[in-house]
N, C-alpha and C. Protein backbone atom coordinates (compact mmCIF):
# COMPACT_ATOMS: atom_id res chain seq x y z
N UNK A 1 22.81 14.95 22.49
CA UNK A 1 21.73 14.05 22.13
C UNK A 1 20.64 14.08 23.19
N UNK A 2 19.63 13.78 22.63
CA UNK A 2 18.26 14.13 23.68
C UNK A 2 18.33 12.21 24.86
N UNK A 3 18.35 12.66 26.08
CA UNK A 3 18.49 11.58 26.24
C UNK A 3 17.29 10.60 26.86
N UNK A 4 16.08 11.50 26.22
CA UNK A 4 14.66 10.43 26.20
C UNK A 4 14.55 9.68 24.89
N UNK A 5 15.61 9.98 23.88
CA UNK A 5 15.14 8.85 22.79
C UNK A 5 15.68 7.44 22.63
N UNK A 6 17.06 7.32 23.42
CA UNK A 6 17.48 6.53 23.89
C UNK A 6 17.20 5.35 25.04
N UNK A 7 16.17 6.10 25.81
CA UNK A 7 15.74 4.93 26.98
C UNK A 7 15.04 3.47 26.37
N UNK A 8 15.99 2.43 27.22
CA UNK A 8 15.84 1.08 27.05
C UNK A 8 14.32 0.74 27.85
N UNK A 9 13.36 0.22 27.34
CA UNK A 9 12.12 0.28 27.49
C UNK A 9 12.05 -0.94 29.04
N UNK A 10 12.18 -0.60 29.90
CA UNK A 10 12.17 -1.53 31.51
C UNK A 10 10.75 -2.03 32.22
N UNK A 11 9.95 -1.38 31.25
CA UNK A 11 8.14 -1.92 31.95
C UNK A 11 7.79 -2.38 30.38
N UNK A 12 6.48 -3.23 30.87
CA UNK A 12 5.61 -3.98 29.70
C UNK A 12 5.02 -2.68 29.61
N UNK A 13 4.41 -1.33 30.15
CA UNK A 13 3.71 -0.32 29.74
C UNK A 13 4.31 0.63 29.43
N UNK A 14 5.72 0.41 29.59
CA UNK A 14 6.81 1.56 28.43
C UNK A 14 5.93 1.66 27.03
N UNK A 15 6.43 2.15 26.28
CA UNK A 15 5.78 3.01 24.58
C UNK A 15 6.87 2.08 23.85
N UNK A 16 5.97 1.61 22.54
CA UNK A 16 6.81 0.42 21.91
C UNK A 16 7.97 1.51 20.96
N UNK A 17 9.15 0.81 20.95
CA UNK A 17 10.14 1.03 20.17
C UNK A 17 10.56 0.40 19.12
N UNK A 18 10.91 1.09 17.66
CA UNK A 18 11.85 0.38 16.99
C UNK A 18 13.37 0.93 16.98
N UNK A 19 13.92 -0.45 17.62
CA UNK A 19 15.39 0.18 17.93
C UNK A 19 15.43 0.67 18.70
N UNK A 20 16.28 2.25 18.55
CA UNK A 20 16.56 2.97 19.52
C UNK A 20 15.06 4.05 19.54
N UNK A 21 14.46 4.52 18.00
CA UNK A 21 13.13 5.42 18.54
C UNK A 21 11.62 4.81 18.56
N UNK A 22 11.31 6.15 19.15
CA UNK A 22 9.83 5.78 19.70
C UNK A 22 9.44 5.52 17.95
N UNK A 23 8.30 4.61 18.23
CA UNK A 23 7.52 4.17 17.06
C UNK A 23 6.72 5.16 16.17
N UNK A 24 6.29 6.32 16.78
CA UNK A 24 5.77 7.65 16.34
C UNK A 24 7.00 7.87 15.48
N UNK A 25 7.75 7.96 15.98
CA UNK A 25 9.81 8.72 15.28
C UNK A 25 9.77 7.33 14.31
N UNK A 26 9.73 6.30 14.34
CA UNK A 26 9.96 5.79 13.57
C UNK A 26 9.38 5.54 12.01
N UNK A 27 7.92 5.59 12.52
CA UNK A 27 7.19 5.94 10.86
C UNK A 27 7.24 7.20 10.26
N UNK A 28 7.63 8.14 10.77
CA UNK A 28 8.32 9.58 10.15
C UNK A 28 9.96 8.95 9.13
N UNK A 29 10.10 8.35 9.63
CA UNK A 29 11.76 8.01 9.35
C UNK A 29 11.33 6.75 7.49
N UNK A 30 10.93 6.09 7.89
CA UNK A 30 9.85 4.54 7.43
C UNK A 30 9.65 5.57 6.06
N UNK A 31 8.47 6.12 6.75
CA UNK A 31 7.66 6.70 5.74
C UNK A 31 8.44 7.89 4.56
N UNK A 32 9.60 8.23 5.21
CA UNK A 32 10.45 9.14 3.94
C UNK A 32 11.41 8.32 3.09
N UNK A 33 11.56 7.20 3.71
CA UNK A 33 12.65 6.18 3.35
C UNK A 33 11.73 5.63 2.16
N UNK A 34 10.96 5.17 2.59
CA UNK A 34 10.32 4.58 1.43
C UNK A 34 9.15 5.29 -0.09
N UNK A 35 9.24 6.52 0.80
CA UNK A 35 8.89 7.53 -0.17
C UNK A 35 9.86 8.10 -1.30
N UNK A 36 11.57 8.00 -0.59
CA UNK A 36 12.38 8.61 -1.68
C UNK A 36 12.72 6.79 -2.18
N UNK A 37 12.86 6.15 -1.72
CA UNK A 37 12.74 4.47 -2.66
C UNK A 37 11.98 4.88 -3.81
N UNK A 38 10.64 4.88 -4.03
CA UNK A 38 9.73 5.28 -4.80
C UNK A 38 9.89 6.11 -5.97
N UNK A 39 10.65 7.02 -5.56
CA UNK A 39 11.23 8.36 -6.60
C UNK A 39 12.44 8.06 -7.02
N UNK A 40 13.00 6.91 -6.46
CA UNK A 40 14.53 6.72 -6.87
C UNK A 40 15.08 7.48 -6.11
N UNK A 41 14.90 8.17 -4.82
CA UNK A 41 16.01 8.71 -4.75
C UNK A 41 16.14 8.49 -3.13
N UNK A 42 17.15 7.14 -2.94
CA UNK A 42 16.85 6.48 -0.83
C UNK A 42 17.93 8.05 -0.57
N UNK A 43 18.40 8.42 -1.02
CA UNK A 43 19.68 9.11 -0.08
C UNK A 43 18.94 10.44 0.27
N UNK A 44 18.02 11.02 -0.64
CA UNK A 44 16.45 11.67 -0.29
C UNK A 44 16.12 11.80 0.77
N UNK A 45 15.77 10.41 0.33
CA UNK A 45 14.55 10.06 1.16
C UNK A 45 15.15 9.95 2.62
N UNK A 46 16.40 9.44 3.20
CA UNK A 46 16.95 9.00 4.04
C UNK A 46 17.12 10.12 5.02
N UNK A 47 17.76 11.25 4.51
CA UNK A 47 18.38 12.86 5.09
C UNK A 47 16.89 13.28 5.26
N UNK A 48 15.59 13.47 4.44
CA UNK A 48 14.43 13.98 4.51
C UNK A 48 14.03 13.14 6.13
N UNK A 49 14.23 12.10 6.01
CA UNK A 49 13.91 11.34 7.13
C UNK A 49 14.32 11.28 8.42
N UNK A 50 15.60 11.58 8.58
CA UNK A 50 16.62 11.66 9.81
C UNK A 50 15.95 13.24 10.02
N UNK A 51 15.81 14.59 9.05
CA UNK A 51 15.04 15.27 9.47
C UNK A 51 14.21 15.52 10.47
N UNK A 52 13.29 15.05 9.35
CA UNK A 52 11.91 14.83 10.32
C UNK A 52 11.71 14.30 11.44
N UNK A 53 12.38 13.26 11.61
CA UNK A 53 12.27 12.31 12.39
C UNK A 53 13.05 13.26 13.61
N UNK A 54 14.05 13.53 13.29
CA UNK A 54 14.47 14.41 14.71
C UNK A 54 13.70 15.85 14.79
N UNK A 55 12.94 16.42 13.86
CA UNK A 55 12.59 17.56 14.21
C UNK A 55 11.84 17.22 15.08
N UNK A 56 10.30 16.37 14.94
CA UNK A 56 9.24 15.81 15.41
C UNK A 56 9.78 15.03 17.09
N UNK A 57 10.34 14.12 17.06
CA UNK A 57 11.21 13.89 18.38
C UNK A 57 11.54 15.52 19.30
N UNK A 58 12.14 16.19 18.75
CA UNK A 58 12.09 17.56 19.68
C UNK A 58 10.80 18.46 19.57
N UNK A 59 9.86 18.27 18.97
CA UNK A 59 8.34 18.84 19.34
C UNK A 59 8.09 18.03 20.23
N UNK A 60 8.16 16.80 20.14
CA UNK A 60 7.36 15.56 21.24
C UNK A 60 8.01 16.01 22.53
N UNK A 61 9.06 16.27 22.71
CA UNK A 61 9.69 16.10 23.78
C UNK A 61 8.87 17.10 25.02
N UNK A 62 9.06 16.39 25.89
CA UNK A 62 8.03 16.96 27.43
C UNK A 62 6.72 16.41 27.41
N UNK A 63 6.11 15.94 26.08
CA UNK A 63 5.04 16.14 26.20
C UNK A 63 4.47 14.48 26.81
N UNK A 64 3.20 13.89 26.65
CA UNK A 64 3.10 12.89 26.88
C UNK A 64 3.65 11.78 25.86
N UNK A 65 3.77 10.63 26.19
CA UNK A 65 3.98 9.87 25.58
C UNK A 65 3.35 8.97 23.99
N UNK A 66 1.72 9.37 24.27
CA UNK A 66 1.31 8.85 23.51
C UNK A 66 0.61 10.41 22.61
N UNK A 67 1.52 11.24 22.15
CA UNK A 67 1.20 12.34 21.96
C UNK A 67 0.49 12.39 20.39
N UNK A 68 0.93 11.27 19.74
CA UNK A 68 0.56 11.26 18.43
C UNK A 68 -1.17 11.39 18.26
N UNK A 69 -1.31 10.36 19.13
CA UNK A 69 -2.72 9.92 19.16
C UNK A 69 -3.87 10.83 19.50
N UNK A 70 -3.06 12.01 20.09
CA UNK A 70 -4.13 13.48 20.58
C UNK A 70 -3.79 13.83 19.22
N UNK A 71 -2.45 14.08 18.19
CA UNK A 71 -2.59 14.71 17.25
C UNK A 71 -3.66 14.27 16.25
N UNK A 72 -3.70 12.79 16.09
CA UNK A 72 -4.66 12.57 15.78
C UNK A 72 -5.79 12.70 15.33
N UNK A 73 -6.24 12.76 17.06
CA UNK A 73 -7.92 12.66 17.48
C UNK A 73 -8.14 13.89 16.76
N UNK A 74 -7.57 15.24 17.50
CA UNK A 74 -7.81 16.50 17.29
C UNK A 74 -7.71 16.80 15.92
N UNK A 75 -6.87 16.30 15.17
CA UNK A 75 -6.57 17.08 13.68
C UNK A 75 -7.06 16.32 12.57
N UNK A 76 -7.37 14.95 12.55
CA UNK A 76 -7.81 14.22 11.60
C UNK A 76 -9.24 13.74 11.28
N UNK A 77 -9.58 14.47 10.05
CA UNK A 77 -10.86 14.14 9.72
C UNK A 77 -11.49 12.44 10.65
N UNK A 78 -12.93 13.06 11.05
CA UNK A 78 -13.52 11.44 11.41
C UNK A 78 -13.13 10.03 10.84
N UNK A 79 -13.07 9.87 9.44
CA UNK A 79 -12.98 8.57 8.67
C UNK A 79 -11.39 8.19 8.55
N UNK A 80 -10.73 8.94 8.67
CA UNK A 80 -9.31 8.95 8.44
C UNK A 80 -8.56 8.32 9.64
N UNK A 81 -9.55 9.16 11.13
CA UNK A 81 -9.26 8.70 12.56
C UNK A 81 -8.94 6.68 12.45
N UNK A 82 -8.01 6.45 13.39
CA UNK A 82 -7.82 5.47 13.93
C UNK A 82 -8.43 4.72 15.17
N UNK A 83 -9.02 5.94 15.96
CA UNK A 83 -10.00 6.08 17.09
C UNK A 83 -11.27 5.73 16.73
N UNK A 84 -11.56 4.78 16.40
CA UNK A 84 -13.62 4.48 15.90
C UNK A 84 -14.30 4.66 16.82
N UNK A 85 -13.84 4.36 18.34
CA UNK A 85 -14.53 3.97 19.39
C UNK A 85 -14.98 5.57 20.16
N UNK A 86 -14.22 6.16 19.60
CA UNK A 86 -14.36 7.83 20.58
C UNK A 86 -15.18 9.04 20.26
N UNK A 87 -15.60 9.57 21.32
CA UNK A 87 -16.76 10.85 20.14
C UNK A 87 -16.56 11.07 19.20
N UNK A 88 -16.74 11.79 18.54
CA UNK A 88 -15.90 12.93 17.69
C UNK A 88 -15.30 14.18 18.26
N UNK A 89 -14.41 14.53 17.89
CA UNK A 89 -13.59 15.83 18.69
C UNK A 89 -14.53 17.18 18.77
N UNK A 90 -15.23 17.45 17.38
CA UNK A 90 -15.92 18.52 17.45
C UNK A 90 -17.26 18.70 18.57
N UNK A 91 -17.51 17.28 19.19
CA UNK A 91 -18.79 16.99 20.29
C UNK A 91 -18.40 17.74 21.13
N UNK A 92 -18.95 18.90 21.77
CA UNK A 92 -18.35 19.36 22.93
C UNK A 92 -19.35 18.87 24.22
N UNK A 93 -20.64 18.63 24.20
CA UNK A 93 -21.62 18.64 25.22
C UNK A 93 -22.19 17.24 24.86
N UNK A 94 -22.24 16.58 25.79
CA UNK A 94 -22.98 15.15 25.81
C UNK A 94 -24.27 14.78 26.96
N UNK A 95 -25.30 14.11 26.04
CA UNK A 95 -26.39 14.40 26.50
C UNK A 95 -26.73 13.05 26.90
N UNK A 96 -26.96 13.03 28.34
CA UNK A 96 -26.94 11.48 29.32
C UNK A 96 -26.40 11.15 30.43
């Protein structure tokens, strides 16, 4: 078992958890669960989820913590972004 998914969160600036995973791991998990609900089919949805959820946990791993949020910035159309406040990714040169 990877044993960064397990750490008990010991600072207020630890990365929020549900449970035992990071919150990134957790709406991977959320989001198939309630996707095979939908289709009728949780046991689906559940295995699709434990999947993902661990594939994505071993991409994350090494990297920073708040890694989602570069996937984000970088890959998600402007309007879709969660980031309102930040250039746009494609800005490379800023004038000022």
């Amino acid at each position: 078992m990877d044993e960064a998914c397990f750490d008990i969160p010991r600072r207020l600036a630890d990365p929020p958890k549900l449970f035992l995973w990071d919150i990134d791991v957790a709406l991977i998990f959320c989001a198939c669960l309630v996707g095979g609900a939908a289709l009728g089919r949780v046991e689906a949805g559940v295995l699709l989820g434990l999947v993902l959820a661990r594939l994505y946990a071993k991409f994350k791993s090494g990297k920073h913590q708040a890694y989602a949020i570069h996937l984000f910035y970088w890959n998600l159309p402007r309007a879709l972004s969660p980031l309102r406040r930040c250039p746009p990714s494609d800005l490379r040169e800023f004038i000022g």
